[in-house]
PDB file of N, CA and C in Angstrom:
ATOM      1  N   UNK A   1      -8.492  -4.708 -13.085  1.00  0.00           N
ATOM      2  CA  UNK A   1      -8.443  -3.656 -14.084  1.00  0.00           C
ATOM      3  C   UNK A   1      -7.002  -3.189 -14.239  1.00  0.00           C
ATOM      4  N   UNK A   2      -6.460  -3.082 -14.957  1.00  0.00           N
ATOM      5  CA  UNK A   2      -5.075  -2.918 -15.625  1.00  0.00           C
ATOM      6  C   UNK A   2      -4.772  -1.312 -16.396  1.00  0.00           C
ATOM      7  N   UNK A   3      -4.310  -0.635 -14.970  1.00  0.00           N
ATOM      8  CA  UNK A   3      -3.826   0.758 -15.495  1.00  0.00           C
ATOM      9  C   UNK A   3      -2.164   1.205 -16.402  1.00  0.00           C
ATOM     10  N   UNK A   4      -2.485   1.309 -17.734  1.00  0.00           N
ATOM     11  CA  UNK A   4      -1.261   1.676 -18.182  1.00  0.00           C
ATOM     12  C   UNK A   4      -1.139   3.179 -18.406  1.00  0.00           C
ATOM     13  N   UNK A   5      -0.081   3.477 -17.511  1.00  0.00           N
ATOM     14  CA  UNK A   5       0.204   4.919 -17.461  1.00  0.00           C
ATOM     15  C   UNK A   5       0.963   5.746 -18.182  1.00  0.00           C
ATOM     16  N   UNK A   6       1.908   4.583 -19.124  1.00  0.00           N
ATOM     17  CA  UNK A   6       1.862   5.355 -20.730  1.00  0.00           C
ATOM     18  C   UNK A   6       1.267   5.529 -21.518  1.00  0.00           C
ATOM     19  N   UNK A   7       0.006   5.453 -21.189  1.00  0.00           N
ATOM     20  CA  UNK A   7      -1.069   5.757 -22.630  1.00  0.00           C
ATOM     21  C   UNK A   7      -2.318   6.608 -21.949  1.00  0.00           C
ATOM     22  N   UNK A   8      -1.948   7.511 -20.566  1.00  0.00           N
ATOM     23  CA  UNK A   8      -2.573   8.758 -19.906  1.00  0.00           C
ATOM     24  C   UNK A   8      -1.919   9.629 -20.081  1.00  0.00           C
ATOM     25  N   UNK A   9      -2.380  10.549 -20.557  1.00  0.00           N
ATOM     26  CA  UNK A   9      -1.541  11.934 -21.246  1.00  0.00           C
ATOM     27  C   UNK A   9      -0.891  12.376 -19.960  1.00  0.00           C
ATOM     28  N   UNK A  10      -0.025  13.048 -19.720  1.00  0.00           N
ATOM     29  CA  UNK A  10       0.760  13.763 -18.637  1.00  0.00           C
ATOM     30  C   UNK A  10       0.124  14.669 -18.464  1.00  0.00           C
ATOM     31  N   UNK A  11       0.398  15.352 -17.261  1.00  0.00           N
ATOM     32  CA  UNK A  11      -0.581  17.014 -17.057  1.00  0.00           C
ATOM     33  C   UNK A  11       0.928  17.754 -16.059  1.00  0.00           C
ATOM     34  N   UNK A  12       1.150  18.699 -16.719  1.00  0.00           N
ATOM     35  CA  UNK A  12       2.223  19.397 -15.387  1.00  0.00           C
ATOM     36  C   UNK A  12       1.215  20.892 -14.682  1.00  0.00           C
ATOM     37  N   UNK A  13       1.002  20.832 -13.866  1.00  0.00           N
ATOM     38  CA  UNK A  13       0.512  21.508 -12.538  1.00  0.00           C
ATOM     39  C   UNK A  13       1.219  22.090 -12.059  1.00  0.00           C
ATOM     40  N   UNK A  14       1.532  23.155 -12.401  1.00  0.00           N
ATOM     41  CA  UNK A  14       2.127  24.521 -11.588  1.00  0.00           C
ATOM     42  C   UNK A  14       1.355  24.580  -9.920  1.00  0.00           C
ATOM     43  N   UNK A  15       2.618  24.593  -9.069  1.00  0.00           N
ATOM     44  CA  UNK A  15       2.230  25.173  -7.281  1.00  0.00           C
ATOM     45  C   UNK A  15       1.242  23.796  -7.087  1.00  0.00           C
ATOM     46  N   UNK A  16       1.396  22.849  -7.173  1.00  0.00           N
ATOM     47  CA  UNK A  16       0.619  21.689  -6.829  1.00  0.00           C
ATOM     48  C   UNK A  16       0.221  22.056  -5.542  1.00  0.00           C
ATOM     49  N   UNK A  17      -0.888  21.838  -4.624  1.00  0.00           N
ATOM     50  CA  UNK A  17      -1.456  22.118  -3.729  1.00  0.00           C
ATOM     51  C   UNK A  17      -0.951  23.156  -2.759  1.00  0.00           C
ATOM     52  N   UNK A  18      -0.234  24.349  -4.000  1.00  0.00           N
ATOM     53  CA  UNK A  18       0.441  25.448  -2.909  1.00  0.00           C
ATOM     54  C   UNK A  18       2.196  25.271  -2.895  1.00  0.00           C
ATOM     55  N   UNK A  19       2.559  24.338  -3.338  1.00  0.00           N
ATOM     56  CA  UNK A  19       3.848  23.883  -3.732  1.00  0.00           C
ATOM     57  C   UNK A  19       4.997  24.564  -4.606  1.00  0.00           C
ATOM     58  N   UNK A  20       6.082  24.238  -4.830  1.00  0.00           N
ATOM     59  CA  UNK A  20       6.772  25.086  -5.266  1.00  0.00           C
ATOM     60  C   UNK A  20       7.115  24.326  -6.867  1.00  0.00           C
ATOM     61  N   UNK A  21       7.537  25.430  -7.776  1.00  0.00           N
ATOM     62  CA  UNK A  21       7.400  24.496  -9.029  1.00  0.00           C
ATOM     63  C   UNK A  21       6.012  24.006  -9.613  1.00  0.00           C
ATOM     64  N   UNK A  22       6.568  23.023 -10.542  1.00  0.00           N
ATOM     65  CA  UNK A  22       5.380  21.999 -10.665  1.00  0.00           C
ATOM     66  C   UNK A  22       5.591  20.518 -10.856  1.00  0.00           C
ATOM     67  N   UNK A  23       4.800  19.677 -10.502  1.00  0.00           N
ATOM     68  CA  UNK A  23       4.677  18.375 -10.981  1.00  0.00           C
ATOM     69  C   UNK A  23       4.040  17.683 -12.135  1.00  0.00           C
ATOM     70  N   UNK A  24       4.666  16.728 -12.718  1.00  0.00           N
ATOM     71  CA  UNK A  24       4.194  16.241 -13.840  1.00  0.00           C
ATOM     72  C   UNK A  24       3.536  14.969 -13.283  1.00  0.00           C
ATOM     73  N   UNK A  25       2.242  14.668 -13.781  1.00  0.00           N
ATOM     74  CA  UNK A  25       1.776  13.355 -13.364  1.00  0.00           C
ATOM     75  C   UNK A  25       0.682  12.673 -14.242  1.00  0.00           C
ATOM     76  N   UNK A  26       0.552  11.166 -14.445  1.00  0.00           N
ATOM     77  CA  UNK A  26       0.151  10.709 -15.212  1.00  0.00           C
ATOM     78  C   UNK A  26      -1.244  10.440 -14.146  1.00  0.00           C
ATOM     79  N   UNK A  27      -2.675  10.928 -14.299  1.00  0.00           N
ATOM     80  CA  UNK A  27      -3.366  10.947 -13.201  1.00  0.00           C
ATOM     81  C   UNK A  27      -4.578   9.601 -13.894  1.00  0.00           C
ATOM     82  N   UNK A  28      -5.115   8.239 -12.718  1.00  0.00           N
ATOM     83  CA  UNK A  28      -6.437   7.638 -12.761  1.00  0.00           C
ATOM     84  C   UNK A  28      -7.321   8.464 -12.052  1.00  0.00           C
ATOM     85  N   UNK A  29      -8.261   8.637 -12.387  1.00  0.00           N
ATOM     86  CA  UNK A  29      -9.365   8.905 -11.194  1.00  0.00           C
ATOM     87  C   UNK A  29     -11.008   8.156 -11.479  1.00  0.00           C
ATOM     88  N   UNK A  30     -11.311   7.773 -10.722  1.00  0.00           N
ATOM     89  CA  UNK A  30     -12.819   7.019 -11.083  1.00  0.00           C
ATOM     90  C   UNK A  30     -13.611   7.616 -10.359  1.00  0.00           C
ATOM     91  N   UNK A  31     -13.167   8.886  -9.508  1.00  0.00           N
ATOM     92  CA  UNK A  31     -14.689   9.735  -9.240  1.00  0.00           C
ATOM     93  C   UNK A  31     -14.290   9.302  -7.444  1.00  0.00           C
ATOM     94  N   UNK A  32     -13.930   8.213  -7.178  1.00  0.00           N
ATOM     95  CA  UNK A  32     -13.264   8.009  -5.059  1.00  0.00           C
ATOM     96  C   UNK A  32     -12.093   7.722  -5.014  1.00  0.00           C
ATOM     97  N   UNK A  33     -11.682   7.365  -5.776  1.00  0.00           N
ATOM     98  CA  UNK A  33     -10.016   6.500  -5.712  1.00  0.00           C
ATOM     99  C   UNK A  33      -9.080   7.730  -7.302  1.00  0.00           C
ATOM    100  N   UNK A  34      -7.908   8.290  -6.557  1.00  0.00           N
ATOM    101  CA  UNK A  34      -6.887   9.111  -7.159  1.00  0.00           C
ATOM    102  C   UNK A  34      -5.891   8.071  -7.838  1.00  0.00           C
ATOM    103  N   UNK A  35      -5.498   7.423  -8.460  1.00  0.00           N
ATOM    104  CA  UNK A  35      -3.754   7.097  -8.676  1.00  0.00           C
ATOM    105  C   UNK A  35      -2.850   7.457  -9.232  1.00  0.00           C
ATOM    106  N   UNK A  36      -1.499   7.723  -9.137  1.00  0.00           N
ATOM    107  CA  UNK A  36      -0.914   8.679 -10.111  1.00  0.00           C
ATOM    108  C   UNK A  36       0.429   7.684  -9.777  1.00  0.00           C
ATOM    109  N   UNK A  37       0.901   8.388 -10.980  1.00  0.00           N
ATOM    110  CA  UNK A  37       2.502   8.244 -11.104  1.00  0.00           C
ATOM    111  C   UNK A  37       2.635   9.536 -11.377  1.00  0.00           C
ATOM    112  N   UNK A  38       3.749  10.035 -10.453  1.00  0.00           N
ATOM    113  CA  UNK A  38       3.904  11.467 -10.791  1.00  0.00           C
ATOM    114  C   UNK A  38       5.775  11.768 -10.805  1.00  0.00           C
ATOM    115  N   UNK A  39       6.129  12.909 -11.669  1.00  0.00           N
ATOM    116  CA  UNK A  39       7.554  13.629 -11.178  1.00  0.00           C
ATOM    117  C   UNK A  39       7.775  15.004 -10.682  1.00  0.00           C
ATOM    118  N   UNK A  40       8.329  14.752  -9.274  1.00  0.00           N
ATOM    119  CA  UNK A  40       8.658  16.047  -8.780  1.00  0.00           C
ATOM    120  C   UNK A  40      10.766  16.566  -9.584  1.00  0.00           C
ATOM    121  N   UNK A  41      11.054  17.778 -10.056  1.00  0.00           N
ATOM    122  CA  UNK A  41      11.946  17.962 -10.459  1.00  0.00           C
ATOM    123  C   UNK A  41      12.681  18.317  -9.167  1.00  0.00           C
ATOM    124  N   UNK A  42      14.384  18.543  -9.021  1.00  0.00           N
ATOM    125  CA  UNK A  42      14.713  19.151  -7.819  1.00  0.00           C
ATOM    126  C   UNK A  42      14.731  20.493  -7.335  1.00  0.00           C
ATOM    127  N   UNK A  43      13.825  20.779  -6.354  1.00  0.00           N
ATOM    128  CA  UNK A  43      13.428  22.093  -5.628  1.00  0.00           C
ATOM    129  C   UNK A  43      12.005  22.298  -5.893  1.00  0.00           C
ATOM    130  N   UNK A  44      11.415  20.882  -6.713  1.00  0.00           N
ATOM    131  CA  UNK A  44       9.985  21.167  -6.641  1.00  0.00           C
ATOM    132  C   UNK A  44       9.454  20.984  -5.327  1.00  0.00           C
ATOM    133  N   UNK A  45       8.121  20.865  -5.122  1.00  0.00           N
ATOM    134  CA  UNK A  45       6.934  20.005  -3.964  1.00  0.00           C
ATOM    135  C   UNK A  45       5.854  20.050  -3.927  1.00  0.00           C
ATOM    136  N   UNK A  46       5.093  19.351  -3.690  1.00  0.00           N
ATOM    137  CA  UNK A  46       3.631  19.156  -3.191  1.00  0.00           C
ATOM    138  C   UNK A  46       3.694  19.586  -1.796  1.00  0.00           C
ATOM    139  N   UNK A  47       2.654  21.284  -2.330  1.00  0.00           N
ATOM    140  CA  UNK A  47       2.249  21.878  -0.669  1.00  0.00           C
ATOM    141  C   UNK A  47       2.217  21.278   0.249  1.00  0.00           C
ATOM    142  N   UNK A  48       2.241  21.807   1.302  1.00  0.00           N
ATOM    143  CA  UNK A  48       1.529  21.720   2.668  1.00  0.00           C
ATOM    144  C   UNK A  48      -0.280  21.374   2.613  1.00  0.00           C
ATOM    145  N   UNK A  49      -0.978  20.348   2.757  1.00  0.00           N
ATOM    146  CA  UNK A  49      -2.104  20.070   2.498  1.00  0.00           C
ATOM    147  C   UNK A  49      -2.552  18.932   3.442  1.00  0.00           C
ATOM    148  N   UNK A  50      -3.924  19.024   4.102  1.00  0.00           N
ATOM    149  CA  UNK A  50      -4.641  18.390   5.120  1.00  0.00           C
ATOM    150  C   UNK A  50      -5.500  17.012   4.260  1.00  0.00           C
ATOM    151  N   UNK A  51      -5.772  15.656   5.055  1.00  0.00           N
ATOM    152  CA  UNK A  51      -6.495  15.008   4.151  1.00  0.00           C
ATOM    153  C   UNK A  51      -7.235  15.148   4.603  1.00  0.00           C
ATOM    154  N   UNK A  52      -8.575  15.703   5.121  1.00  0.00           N
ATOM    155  CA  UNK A  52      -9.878  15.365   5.688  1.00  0.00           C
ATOM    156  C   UNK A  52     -10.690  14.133   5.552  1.00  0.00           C
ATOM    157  N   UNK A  53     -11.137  13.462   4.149  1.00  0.00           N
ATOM    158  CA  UNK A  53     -11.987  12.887   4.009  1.00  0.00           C
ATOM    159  C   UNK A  53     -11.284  11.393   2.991  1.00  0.00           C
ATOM    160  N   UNK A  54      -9.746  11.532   3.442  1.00  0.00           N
ATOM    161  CA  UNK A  54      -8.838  10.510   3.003  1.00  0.00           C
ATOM    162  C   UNK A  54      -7.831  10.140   2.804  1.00  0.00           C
ATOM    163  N   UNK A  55      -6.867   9.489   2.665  1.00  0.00           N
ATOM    164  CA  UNK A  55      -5.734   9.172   3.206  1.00  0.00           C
ATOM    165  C   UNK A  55      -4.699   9.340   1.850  1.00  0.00           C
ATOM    166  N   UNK A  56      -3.588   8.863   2.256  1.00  0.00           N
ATOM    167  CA  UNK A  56      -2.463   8.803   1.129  1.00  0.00           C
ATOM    168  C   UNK A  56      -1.533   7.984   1.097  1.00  0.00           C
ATOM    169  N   UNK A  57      -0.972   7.332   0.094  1.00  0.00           N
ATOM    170  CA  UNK A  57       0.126   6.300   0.085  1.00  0.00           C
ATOM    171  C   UNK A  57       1.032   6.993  -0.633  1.00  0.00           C
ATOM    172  N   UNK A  58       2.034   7.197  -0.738  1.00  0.00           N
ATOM    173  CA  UNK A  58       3.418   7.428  -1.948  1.00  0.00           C
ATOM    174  C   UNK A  58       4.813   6.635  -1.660  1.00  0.00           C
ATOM    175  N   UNK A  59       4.530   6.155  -2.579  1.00  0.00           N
ATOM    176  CA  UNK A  59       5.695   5.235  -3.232  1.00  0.00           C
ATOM    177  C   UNK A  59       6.643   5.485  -3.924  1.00  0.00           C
ATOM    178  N   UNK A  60       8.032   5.573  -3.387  1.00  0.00           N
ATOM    179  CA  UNK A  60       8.834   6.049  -4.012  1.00  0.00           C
ATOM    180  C   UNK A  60       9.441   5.301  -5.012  1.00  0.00           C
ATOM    181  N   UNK A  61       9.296   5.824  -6.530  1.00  0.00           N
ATOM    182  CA  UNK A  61      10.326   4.670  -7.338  1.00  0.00           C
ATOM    183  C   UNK A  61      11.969   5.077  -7.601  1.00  0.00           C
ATOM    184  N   UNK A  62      11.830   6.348  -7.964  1.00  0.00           N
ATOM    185  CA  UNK A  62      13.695   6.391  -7.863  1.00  0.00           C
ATOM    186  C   UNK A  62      13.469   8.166  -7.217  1.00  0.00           C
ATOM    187  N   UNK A  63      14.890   8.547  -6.766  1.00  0.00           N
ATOM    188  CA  UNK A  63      15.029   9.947  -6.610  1.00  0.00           C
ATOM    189  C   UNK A  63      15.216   9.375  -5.079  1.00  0.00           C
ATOM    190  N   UNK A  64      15.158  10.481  -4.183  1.00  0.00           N
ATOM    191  CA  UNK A  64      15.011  11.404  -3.204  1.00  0.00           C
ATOM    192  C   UNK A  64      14.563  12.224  -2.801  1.00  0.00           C
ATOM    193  N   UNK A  65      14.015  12.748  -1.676  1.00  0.00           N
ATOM    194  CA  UNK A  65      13.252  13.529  -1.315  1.00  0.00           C
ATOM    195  C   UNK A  65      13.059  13.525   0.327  1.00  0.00           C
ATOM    196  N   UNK A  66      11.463  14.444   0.564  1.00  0.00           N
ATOM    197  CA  UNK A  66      11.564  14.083   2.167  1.00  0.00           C
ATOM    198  C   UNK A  66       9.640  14.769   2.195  1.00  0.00           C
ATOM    199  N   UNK A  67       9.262  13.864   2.707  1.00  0.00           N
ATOM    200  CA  UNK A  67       8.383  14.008   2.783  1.00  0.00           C
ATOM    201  C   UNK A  67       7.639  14.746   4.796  1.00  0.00           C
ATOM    202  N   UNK A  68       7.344  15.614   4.435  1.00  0.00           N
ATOM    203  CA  UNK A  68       6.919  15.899   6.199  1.00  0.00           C
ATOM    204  C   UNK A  68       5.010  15.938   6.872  1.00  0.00           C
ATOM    205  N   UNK A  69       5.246  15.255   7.889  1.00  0.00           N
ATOM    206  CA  UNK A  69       3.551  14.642   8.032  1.00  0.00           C
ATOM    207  C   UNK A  69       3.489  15.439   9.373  1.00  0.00           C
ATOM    208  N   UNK A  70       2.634  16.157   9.151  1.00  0.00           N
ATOM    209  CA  UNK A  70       2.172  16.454  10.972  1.00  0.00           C
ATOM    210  C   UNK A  70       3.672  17.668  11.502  1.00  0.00           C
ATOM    211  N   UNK A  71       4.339  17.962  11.035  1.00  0.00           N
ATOM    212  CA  UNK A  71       5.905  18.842  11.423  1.00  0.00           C
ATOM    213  C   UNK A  71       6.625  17.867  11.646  1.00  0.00           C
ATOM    214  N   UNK A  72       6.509  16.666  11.174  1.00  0.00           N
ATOM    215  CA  UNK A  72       7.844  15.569  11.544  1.00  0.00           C
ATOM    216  C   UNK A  72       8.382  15.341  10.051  1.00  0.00           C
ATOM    217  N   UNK A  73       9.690  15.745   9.713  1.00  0.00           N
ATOM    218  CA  UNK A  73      10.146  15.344   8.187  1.00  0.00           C
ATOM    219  C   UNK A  73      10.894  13.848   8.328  1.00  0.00           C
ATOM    220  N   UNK A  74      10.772  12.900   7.567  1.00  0.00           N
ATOM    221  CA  UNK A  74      11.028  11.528   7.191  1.00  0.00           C
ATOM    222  C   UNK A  74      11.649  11.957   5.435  1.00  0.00           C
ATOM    223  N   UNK A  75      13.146  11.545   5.198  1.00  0.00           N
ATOM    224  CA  UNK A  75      13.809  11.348   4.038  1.00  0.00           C
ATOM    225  C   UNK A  75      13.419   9.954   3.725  1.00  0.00           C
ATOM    226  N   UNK A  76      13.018  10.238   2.207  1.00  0.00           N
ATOM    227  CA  UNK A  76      12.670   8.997   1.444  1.00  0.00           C
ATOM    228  C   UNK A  76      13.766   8.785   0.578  1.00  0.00           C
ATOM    229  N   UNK A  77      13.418   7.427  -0.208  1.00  0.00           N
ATOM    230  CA  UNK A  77      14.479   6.995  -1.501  1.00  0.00           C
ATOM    231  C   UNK A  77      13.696   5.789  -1.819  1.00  0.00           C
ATOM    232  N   UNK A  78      14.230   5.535  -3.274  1.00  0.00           N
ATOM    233  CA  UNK A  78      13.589   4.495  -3.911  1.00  0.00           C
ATOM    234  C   UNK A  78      13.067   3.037  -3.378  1.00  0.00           C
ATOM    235  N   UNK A  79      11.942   2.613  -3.251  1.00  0.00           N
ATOM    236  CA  UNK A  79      11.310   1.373  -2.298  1.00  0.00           C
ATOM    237  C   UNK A  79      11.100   1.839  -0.916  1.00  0.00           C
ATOM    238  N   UNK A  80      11.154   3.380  -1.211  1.00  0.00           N
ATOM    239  CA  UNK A  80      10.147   4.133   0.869  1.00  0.00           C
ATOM    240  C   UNK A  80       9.084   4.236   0.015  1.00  0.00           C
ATOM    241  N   UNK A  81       8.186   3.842   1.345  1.00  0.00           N
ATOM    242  CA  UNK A  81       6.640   4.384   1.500  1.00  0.00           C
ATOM    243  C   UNK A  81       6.710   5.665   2.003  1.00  0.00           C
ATOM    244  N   UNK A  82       5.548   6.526   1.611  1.00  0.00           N
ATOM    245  CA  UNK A  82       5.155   7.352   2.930  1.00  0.00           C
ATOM    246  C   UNK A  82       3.520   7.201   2.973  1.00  0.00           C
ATOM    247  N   UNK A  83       3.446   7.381   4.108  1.00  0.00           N
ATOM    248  CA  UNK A  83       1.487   7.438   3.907  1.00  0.00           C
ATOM    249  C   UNK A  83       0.970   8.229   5.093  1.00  0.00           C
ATOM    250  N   UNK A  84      -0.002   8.864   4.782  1.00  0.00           N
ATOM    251  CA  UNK A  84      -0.752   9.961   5.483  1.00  0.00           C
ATOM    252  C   UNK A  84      -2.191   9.739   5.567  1.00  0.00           C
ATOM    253  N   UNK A  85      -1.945   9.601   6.797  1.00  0.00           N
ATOM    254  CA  UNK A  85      -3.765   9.166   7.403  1.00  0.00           C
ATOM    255  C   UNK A  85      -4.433  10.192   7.385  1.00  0.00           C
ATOM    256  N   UNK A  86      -5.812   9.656   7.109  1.00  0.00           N
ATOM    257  CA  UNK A  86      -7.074  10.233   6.850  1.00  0.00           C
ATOM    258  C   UNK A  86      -6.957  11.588   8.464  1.00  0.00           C
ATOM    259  N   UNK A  87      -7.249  12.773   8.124  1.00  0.00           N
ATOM    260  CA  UNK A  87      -6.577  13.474   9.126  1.00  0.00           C
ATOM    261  C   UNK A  87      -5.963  14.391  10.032  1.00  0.00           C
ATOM    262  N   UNK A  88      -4.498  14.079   8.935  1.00  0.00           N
ATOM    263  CA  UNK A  88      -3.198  14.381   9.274  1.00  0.00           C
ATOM    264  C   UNK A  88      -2.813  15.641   8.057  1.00  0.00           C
ATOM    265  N   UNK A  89      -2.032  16.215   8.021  1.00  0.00           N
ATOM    266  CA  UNK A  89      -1.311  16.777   7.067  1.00  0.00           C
ATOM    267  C   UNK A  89       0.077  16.796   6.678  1.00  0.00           C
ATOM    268  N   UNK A  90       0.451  16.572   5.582  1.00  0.00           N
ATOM    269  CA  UNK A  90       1.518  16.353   4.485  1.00  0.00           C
ATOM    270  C   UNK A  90       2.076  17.261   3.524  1.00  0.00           C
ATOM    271  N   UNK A  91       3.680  17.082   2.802  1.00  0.00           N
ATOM    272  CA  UNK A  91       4.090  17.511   2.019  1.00  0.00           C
ATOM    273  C   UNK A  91       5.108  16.744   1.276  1.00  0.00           C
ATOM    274  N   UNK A  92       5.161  17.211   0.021  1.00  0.00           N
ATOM    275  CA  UNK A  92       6.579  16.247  -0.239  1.00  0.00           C
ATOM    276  C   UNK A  92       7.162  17.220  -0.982  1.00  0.00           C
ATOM    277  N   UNK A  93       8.599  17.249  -0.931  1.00  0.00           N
ATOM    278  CA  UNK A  93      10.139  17.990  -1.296  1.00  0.00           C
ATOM    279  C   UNK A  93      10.550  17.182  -1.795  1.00  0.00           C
ATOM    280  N   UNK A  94      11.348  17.292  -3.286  1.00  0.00           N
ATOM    281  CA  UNK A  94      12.106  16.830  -3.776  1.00  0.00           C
ATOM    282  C   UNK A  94      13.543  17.965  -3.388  1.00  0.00           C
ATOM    283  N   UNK A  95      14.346  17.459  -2.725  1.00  0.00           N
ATOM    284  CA  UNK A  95      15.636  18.022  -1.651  1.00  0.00           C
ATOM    285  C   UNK A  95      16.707  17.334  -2.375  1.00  0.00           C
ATOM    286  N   UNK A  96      16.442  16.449  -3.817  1.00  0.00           N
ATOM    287  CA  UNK A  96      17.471  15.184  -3.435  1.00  0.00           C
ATOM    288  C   UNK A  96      18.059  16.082  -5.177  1.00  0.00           C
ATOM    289  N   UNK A  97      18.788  15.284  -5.969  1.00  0.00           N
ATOM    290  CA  UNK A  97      19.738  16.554  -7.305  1.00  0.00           C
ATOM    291  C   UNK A  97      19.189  15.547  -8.514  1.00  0.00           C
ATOM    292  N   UNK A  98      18.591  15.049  -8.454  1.00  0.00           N
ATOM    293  CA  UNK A  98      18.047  14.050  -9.108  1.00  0.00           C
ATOM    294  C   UNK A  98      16.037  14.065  -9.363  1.00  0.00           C
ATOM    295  N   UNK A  99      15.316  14.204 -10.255  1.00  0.00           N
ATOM    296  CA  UNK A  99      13.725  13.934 -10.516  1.00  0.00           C
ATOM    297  C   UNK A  99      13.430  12.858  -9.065  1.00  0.00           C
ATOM    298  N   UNK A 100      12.868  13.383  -8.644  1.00  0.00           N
ATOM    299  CA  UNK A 100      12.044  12.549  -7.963  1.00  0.00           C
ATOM    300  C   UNK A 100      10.478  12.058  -8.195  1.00  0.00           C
ATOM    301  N   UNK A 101      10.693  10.494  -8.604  1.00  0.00           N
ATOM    302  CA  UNK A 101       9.631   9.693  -8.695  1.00  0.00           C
ATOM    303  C   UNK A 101       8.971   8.870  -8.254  1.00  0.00           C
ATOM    304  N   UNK A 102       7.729   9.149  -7.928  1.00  0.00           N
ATOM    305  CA  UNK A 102       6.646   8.211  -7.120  1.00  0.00           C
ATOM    306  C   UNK A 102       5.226   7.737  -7.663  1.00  0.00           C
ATOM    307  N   UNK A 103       4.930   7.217  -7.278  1.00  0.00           N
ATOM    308  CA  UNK A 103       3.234   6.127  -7.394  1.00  0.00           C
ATOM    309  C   UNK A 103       2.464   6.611  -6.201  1.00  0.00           C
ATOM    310  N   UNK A 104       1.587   7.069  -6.611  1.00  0.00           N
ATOM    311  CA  UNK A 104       0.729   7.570  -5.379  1.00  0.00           C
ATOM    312  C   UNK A 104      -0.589   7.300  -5.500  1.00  0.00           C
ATOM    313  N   UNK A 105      -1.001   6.395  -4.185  1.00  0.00           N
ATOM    314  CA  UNK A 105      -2.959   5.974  -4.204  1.00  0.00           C
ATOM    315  C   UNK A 105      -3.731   6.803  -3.124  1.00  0.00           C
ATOM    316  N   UNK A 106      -4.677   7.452  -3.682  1.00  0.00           N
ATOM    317  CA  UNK A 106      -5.432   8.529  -2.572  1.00  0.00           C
ATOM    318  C   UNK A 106      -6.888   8.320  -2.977  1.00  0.00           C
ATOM    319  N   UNK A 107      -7.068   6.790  -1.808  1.00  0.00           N
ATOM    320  CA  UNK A 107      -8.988   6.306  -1.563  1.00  0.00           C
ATOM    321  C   UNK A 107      -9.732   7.238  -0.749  1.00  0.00           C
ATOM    322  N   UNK A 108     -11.067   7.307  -1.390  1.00  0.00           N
ATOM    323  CA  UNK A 108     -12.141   8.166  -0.407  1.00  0.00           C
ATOM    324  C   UNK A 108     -12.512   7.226   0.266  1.00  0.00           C
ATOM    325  N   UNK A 109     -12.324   7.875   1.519  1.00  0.00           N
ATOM    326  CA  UNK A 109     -13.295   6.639   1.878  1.00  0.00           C
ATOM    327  C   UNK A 109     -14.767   6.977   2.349  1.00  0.00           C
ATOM    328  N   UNK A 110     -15.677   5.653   1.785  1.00  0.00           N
ATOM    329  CA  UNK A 110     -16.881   5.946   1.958  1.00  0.00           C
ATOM    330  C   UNK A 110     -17.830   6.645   3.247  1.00  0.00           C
ATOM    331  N   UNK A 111     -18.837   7.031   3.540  1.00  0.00           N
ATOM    332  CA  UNK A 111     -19.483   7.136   4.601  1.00  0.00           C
ATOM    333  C   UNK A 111     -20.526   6.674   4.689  1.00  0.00           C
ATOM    334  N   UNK A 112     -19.858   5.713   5.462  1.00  0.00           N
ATOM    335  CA  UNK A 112     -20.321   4.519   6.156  1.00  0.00           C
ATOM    336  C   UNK A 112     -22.219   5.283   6.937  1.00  0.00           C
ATOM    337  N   UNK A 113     -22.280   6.424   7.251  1.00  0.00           N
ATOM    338  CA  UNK A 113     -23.271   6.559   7.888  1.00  0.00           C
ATOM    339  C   UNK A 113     -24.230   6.904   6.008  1.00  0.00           C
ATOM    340  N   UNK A 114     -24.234   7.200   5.488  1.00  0.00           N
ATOM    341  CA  UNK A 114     -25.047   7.200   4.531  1.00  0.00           C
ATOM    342  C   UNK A 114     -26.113   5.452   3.653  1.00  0.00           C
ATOM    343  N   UNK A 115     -25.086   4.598   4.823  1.00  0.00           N
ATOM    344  CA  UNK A 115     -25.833   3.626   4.055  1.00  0.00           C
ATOM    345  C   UNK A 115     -26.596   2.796   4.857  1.00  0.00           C
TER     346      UNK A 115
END
């Protein structure tokens, strides 16, 4: 299936999960699986937020930033991963003077005891 994310309207989200600013992001969702391409501006972020019931990938395409998992901060740049296990808790800062842009996949994952 072939997602083109210029032809998903943008949405900008003020305080994204408690965050500062807002983010602009071009959002998939099929109801278990999130994908986005999103832009953080500089001095934006995506709160402080727990995954309970699923994990996270972000992919950095250009910018800078720093993403912090668990109280450990890791600086990203264009071609870093970050990913956050089912779990754990996360944030991401754009710290860097430049939009920071990423691709981000966030699967539910199923429960397995329901079937």
């Amino acid at each position: 299936m072939k997602l083109d994310f210029c032809a998903i309207p943008e949405q900008t989200i003020p305080r994204f999960k408690g965050g500062e600013g807002e983010i602009n992001t071009r959002m998939y969702w099929d109801g278990s699986t999130r994908i986005m391409r999103a832009r953080l501006a500089p001095g934006c972020s995506i709160g402080l937020h727990r995954h309970e019931n699923n994990s996270e990938a972000i992919y950095i395409l250009s910018g800078r930033g720093t993403a912090t998992c668990d109280g450990v901060a890791e600086p990203l740049a264009a071609g870093q991963c970050h990913f956050c296990p089912m779990g754990h808790e996360h944030q991401l800062v754009n710290d860097g003077t430049e939009e920071l842009v990423f691709f981000a996949v966030v699967p539910t994952i199923a429960d397995s005891s329901a079937s």
